[in-house]
C-alpha atoms as a PDB file:
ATOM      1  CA  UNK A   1     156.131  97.775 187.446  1.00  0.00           C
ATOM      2  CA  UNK A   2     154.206  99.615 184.373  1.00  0.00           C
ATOM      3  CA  UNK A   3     152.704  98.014 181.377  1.00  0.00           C
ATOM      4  CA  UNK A   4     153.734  99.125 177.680  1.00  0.00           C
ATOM      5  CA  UNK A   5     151.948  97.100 175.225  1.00  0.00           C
ATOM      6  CA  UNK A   6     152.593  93.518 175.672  1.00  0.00           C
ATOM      7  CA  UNK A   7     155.564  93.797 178.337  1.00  0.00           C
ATOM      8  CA  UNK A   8     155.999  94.559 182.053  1.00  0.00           C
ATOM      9  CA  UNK A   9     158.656  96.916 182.555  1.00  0.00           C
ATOM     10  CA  UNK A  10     160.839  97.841 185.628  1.00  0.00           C
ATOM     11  CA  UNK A  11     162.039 101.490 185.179  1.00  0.00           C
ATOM     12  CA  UNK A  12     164.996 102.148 187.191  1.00  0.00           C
ATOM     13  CA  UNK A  13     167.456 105.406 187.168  1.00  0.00           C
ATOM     14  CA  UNK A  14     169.971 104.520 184.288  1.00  0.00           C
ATOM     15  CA  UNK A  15     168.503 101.053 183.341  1.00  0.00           C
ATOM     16  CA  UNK A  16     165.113  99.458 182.291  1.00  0.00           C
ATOM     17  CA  UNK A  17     164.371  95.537 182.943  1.00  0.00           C
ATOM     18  CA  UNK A  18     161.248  94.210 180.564  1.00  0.00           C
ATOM     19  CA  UNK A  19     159.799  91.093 180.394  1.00  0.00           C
ATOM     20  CA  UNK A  20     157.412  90.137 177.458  1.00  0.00           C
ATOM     21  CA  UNK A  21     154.190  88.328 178.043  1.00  0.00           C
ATOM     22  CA  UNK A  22     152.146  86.102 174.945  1.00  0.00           C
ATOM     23  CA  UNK A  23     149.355  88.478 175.258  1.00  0.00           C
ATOM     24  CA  UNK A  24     148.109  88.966 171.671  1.00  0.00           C
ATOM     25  CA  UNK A  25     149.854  85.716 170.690  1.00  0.00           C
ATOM     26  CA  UNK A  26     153.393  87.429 170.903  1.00  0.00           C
ATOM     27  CA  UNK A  27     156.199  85.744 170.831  1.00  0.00           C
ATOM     28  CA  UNK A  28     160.359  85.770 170.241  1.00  0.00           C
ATOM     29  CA  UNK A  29     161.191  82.784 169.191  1.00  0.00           C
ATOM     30  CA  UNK A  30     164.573  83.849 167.206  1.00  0.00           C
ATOM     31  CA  UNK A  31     163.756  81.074 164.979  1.00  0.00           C
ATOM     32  CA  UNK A  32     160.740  82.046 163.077  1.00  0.00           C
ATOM     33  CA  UNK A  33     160.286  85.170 160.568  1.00  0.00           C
ATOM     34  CA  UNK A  34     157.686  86.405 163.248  1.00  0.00           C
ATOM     35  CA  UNK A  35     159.895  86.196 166.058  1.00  0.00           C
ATOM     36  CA  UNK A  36     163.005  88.281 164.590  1.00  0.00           C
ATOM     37  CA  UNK A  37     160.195  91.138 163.355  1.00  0.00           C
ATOM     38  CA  UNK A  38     159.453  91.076 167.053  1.00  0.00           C
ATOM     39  CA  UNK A  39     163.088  91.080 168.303  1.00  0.00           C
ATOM     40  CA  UNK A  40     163.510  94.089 165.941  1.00  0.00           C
ATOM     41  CA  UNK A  41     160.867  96.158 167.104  1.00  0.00           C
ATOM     42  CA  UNK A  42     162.253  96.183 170.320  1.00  0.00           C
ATOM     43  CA  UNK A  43     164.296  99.100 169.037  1.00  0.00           C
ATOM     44  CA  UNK A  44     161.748 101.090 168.054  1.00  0.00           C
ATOM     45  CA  UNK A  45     159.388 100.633 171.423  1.00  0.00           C
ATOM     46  CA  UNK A  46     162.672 101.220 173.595  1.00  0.00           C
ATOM     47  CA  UNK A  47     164.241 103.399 171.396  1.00  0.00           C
ATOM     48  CA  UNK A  48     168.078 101.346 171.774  1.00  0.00           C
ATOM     49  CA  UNK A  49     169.836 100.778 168.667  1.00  0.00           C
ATOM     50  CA  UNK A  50     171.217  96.828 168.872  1.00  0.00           C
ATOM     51  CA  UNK A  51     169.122  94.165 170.696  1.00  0.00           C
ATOM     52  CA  UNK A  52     171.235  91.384 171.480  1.00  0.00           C
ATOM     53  CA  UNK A  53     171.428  87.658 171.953  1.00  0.00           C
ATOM     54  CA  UNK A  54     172.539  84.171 171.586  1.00  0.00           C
ATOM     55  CA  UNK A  55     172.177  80.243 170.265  1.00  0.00           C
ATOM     56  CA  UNK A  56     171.418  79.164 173.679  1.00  0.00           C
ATOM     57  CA  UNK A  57     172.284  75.732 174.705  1.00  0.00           C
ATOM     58  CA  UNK A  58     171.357  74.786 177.890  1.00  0.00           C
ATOM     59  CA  UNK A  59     175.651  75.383 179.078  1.00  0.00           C
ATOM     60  CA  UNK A  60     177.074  77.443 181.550  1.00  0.00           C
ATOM     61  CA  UNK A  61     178.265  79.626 178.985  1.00  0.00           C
ATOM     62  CA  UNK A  62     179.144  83.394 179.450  1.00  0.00           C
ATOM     63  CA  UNK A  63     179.878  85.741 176.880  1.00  0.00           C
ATOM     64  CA  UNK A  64     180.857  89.235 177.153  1.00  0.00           C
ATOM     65  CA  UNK A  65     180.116  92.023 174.516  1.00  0.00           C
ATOM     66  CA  UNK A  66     182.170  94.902 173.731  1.00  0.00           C
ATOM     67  CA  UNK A  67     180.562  96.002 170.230  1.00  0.00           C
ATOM     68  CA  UNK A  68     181.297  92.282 168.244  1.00  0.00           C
ATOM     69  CA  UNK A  69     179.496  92.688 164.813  1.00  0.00           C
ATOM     70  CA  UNK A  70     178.585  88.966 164.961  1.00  0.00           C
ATOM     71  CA  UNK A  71     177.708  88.640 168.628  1.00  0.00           C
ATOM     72  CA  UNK A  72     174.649  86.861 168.375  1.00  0.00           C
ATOM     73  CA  UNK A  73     175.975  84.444 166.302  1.00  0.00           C
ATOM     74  CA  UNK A  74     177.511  82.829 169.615  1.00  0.00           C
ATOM     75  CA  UNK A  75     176.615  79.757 171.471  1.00  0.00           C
ATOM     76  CA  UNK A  76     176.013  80.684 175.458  1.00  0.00           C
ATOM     77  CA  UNK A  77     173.810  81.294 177.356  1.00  0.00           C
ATOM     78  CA  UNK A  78     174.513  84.256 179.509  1.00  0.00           C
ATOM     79  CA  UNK A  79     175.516  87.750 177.981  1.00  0.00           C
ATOM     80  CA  UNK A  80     176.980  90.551 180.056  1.00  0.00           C
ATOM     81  CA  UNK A  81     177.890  93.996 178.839  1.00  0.00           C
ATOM     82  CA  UNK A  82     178.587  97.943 179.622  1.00  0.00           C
ATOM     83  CA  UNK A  83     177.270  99.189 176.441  1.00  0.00           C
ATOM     84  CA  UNK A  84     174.515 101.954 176.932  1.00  0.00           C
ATOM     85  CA  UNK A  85     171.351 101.863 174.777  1.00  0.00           C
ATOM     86  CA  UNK A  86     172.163  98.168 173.540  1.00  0.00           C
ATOM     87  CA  UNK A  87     169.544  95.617 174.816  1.00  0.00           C
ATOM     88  CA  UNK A  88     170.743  92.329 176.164  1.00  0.00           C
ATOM     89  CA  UNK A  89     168.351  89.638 176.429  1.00  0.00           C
ATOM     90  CA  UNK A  90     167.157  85.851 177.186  1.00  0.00           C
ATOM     91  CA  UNK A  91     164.520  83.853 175.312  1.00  0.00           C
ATOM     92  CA  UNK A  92     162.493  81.293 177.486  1.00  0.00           C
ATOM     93  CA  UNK A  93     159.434  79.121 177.711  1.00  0.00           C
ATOM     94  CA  UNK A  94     159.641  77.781 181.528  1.00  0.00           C
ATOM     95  CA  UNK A  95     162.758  78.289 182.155  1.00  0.00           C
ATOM     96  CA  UNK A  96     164.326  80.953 184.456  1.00  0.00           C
ATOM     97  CA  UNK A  97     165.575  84.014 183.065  1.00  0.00           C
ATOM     98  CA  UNK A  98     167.742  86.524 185.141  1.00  0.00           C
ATOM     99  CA  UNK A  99     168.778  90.253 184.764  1.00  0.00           C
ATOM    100  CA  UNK A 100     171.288  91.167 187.076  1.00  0.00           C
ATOM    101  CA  UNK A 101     171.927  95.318 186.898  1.00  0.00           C
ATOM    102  CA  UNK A 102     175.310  97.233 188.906  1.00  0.00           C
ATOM    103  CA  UNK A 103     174.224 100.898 188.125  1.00  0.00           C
ATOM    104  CA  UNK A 104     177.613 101.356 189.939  1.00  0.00           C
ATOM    105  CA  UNK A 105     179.472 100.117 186.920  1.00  0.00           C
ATOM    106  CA  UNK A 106     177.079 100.666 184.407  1.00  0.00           C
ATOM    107  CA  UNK A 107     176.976  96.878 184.055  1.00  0.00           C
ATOM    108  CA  UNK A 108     174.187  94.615 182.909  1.00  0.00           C
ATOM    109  CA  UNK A 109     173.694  90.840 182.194  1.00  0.00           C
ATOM    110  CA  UNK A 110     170.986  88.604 180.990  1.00  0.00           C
ATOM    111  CA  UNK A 111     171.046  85.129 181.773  1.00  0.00           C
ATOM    112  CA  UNK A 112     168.913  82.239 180.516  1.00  0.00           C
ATOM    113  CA  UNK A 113     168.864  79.250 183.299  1.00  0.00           C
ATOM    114  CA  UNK A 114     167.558  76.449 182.225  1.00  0.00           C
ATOM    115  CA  UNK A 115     167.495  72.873 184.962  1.00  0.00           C
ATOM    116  CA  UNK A 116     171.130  72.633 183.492  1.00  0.00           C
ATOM    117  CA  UNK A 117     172.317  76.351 183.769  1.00  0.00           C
ATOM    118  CA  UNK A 118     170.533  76.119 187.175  1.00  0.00           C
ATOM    119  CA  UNK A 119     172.352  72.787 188.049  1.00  0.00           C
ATOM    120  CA  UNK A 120     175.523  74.577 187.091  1.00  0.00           C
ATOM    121  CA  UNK A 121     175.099  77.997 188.888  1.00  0.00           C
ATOM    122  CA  UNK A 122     175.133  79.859 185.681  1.00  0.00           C
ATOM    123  CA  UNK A 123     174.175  83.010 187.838  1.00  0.00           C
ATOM    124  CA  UNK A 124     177.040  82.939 190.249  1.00  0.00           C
ATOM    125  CA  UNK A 125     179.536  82.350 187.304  1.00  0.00           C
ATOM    126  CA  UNK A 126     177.775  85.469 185.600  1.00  0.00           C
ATOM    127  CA  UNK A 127     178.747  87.568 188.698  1.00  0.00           C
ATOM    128  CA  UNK A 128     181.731  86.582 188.633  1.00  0.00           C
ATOM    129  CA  UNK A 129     182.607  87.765 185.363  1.00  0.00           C
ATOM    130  CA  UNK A 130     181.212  90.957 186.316  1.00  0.00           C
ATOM    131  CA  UNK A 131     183.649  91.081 189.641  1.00  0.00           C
ATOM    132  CA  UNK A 132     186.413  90.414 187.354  1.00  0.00           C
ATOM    133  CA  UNK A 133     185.705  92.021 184.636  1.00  0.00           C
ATOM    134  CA  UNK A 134     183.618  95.004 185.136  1.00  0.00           C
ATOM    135  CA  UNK A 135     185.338  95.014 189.457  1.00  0.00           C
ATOM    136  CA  UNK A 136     181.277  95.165 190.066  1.00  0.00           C
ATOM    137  CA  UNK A 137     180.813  94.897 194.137  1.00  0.00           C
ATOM    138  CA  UNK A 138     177.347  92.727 194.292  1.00  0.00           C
ATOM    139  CA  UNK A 139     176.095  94.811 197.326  1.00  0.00           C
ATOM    140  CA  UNK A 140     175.309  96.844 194.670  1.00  0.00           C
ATOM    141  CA  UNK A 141     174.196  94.580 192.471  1.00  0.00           C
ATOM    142  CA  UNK A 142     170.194  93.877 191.616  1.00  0.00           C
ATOM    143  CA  UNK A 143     168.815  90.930 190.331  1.00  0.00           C
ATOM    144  CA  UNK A 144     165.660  90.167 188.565  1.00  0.00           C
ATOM    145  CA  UNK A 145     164.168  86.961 188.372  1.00  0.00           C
ATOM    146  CA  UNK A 146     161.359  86.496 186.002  1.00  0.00           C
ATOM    147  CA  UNK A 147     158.321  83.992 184.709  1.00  0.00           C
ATOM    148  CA  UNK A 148     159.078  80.715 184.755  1.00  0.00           C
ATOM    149  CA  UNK A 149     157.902  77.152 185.504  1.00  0.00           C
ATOM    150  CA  UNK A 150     157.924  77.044 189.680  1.00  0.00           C
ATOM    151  CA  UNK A 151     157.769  74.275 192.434  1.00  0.00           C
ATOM    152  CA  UNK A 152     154.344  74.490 191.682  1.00  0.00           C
ATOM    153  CA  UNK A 153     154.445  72.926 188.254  1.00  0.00           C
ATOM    154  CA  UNK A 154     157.788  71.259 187.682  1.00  0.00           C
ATOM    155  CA  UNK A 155     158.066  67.495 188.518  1.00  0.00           C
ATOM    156  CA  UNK A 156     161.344  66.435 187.674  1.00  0.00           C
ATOM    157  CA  UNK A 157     162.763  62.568 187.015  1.00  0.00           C
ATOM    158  CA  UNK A 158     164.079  60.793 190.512  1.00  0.00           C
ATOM    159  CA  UNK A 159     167.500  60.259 188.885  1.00  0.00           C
ATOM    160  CA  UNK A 160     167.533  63.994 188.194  1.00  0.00           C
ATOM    161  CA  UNK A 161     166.363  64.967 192.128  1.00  0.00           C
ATOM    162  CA  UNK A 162     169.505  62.968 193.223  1.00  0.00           C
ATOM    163  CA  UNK A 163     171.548  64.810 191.343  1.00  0.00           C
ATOM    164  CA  UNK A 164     170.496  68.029 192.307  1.00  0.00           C
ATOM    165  CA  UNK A 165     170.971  66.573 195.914  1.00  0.00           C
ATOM    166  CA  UNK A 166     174.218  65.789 195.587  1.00  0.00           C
ATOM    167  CA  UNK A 167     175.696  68.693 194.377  1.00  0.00           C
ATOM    168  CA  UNK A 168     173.665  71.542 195.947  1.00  0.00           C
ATOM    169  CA  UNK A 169     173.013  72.815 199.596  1.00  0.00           C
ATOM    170  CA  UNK A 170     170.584  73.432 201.964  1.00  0.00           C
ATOM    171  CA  UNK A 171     168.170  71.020 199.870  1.00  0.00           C
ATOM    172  CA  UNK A 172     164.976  70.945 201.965  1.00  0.00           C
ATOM    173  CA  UNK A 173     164.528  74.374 200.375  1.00  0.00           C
ATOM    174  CA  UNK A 174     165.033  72.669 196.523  1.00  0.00           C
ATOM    175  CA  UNK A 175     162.089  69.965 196.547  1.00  0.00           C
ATOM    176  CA  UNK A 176     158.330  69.347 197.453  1.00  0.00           C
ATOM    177  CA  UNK A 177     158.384  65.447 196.428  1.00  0.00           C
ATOM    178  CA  UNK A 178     160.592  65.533 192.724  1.00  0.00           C
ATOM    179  CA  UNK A 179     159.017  69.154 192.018  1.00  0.00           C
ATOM    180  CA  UNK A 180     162.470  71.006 192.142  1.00  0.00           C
ATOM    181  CA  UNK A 181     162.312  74.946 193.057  1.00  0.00           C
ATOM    182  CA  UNK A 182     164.974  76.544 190.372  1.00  0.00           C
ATOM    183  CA  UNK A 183     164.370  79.771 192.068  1.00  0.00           C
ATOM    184  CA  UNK A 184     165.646  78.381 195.237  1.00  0.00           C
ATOM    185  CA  UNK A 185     168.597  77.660 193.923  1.00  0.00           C
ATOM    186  CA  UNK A 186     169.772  80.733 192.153  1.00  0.00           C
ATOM    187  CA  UNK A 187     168.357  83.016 195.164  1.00  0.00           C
ATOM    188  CA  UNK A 188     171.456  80.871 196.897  1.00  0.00           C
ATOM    189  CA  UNK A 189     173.989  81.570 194.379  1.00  0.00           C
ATOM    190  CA  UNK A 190     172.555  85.316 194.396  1.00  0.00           C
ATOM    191  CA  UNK A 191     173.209  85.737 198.024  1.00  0.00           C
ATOM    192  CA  UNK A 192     176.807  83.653 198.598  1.00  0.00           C
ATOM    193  CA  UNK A 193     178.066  86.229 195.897  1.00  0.00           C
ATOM    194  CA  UNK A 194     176.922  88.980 198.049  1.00  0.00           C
ATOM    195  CA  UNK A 195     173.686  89.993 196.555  1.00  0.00           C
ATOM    196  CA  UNK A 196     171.582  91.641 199.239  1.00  0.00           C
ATOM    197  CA  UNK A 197     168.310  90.138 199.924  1.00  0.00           C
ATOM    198  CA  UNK A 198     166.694  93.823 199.556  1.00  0.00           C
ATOM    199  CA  UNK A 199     167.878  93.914 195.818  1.00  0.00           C
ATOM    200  CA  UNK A 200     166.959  90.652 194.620  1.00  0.00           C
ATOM    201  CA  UNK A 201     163.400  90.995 192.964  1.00  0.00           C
ATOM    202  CA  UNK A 202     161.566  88.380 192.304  1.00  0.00           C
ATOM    203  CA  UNK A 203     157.923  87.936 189.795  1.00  0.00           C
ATOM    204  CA  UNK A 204     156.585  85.517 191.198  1.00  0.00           C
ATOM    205  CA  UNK A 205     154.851  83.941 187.845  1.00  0.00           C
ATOM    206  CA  UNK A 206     154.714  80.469 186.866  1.00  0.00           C
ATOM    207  CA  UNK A 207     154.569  80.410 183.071  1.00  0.00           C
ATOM    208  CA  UNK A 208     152.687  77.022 183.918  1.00  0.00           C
ATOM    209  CA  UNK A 209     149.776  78.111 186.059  1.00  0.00           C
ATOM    210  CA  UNK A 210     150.018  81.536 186.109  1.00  0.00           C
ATOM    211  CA  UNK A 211     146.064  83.409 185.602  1.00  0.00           C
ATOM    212  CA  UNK A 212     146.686  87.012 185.475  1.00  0.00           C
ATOM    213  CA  UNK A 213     149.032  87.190 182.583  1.00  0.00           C
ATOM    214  CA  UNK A 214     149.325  84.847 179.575  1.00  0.00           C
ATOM    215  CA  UNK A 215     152.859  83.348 179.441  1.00  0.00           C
ATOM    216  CA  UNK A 216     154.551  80.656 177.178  1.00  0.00           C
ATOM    217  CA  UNK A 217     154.781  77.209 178.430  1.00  0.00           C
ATOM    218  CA  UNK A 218     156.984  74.753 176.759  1.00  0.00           C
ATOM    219  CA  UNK A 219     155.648  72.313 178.729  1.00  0.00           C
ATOM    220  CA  UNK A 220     151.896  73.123 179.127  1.00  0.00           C
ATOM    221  CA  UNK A 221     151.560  73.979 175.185  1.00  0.00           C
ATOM    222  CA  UNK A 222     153.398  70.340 174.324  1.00  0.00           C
ATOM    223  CA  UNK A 223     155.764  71.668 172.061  1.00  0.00           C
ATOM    224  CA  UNK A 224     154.694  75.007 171.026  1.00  0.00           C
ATOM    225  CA  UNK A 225     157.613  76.859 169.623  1.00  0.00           C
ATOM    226  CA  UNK A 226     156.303  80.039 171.738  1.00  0.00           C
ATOM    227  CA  UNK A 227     159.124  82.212 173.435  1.00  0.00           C
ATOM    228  CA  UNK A 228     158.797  84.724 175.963  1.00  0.00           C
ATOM    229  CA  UNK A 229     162.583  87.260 176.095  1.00  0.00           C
ATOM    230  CA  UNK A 230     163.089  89.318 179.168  1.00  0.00           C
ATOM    231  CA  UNK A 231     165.929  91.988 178.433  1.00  0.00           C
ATOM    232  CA  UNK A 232     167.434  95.418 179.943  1.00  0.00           C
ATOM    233  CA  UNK A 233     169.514  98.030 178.691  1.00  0.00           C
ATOM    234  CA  UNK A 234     171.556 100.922 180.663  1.00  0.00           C
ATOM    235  CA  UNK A 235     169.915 104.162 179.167  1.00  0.00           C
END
């Protein structure tokens, strides 16, 4: 993994994967005048000519882009696409964002996973659409998980834990009291979709605790409006 400017980047054969850091204050919250000047200059630093994304809601939510005009007008929260030099990417602030890359098919997604996307397997329904739609074979697939809030950090409600242990598997592998391990759970949905443990790459960062690198925090800043957006593009 290199360093240009503020992001960490993954350089692969035909693809990049780059997650952005809040070093120098940065951040890409699509909300704020600051935040789309940063979104644009993605172009220029990558040299790609559309950086895309959407309204993200917390769903399950998986949208597919073929060249729409208004694409990131949408509501979703997973985008997958076969469009070279076009960045697709996921804002967060603790939660979990995923790149999933089949050089194979030239296909590429970006996923945001929130406790509810997570909850929901947002990442298994994302390879799905890129079985179906793009006839991807996951054994080829990598995935990327990035910074986000770990085991370490995240305490979630009781009612919330019981949930989570009703619906998912293998849940001695979820918890350490209520702090639930979101990682966990999409490494599972990764793997029973026929990811291979060897591609699955994983950062290791928690945007709460982390030292080395300065990350947003939705939870440790108390509302900061801060957004971190990890992104790839097929070259």
């Amino acid at each position: 993994m290199e360093k240009i400017e503020d992001f960490l980047v993954i350089d692969n054969l035909e693809s990049k994967v780059v997650f952005s850091t809040a070093e120098k204050n940065r951040s890409f919250n699509r909300n704020t005048e600051e935040g789309l000047k940063e979104l644009e200059s993605i172009k220029e630093t990558f040299n790609v000519s559309e950086v895309l994304f959407l309204k993200q809601i917390h769903s399950d939510i998986v949208k597919v882009y073929k060249g729409q005009a208004d694409f990131n007008d949408n509501e979703g929260d997973a985008i997958v696409t076969n469009k070279r030099n076009v960045v697709v990417g996921a804002f967060t602030a603790d939660c979990v964002p995923v790149i999933l890359i089949n050089e194979e098919k030239s296909t590429i997604a970006a996923i945001h996973s929130g406790w509810k996307g997570t909850f929901n397997s947002i990442t298994k329904k994302v390879l799905e659409v890129m079985e179906e739609d793009f006839l991807c074979n996951h054994s080829r697939t990598k995935a990327y998980i990035g910074p986000h809030i770990m085991d370490c950090c995240y305490e979630i409600s009781e009612e919330l834990k019981e949930k989570f242990i009703n619906k998912k598997e293998d849940v001695l592998k979820l918890f350490k009291g209520r702090n639930l391990n979101m990682q966990n759970c999409i490494l599972s949905d990764l793997k029973c979709k026929g990811v291979l443990s060897e591609n699955i790459i994983t950062i290791n960062k928690c945007t709460y605790c982390s030292k080395d690198v300065k990350l947003h925090s939705y939870r440790k800043s108390n509302g900061s409006y801060g957004r971190l957006f990890t992104f790839a593009f097929l070259k």
